[in-house]
C-alpha atoms as a PDB file:
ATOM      1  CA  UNK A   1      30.096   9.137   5.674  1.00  0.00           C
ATOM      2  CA  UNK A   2      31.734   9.486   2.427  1.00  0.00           C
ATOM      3  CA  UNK A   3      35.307   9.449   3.568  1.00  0.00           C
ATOM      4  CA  UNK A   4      34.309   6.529   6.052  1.00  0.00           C
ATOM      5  CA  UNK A   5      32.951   4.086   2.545  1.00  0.00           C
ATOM      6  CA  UNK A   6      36.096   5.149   1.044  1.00  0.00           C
ATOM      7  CA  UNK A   7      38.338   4.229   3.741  1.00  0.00           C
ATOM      8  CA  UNK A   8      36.176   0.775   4.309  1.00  0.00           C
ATOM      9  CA  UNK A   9      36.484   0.114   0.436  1.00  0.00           C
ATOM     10  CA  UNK A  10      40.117   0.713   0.279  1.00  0.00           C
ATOM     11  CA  UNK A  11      40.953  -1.599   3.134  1.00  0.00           C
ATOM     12  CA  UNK A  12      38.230  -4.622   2.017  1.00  0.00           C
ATOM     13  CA  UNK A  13      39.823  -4.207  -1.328  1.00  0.00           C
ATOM     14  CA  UNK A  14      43.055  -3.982  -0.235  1.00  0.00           C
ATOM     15  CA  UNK A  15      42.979  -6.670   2.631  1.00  0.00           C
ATOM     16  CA  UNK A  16      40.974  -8.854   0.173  1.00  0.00           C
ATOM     17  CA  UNK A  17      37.810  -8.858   2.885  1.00  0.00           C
ATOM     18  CA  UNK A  18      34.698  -8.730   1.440  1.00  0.00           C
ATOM     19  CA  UNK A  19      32.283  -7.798   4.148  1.00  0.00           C
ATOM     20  CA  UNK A  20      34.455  -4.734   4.636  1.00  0.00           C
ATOM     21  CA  UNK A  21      34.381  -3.672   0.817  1.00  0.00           C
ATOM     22  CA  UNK A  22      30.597  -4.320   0.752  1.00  0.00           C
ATOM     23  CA  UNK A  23      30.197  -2.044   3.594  1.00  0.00           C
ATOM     24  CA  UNK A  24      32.421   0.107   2.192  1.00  0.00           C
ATOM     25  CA  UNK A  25      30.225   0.143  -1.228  1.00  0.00           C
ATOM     26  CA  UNK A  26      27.312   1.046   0.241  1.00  0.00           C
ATOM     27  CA  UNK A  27      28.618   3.825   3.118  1.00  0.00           C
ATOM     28  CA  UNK A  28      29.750   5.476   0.249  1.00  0.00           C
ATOM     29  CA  UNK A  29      26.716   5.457  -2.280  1.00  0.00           C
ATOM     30  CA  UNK A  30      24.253   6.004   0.537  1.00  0.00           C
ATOM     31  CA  UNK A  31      26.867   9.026   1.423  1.00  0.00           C
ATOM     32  CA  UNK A  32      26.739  10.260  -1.684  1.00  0.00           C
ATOM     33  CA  UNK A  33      22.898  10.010  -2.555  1.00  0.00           C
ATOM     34  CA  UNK A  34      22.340  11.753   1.309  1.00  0.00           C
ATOM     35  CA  UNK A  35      24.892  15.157   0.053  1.00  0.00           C
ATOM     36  CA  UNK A  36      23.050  15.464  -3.119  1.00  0.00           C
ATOM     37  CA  UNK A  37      19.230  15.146  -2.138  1.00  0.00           C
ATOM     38  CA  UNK A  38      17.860  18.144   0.241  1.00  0.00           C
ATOM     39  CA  UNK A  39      16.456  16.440   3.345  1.00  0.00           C
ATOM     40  CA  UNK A  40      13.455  18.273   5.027  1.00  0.00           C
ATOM     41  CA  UNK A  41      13.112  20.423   1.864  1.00  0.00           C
ATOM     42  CA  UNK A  42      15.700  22.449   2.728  1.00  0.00           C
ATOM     43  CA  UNK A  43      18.915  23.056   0.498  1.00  0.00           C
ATOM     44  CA  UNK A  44      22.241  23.012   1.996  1.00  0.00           C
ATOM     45  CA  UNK A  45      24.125  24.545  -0.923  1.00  0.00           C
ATOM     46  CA  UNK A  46      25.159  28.283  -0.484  1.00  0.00           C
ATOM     47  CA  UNK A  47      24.766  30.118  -3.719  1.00  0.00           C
END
């Protein structure tokens, strides 16, 4: 999901489209939020 807001925010930037960089924007914070934040209570990280 990341990768995908990164991609979308480089093109909308890029391509001067702003629906694209606003999707891009929030793929990518909402990606970000989701890898950092346990869901279910359980951690993903491997210590």
């Amino acid at each position: 999901m990341v990768v995908l807001g990164l991609i979308l925010l480089i093109i909308g930037l890029v391509a001067h489209i702003p629906i694209l960089t606003t999707i891009g924007a929030i793929l990518l914070v909402v990606g970000l939020i989701l890898n950092f934040v346990p869901i279910g209570g359980s951690s993903r990280r491997v210590y």
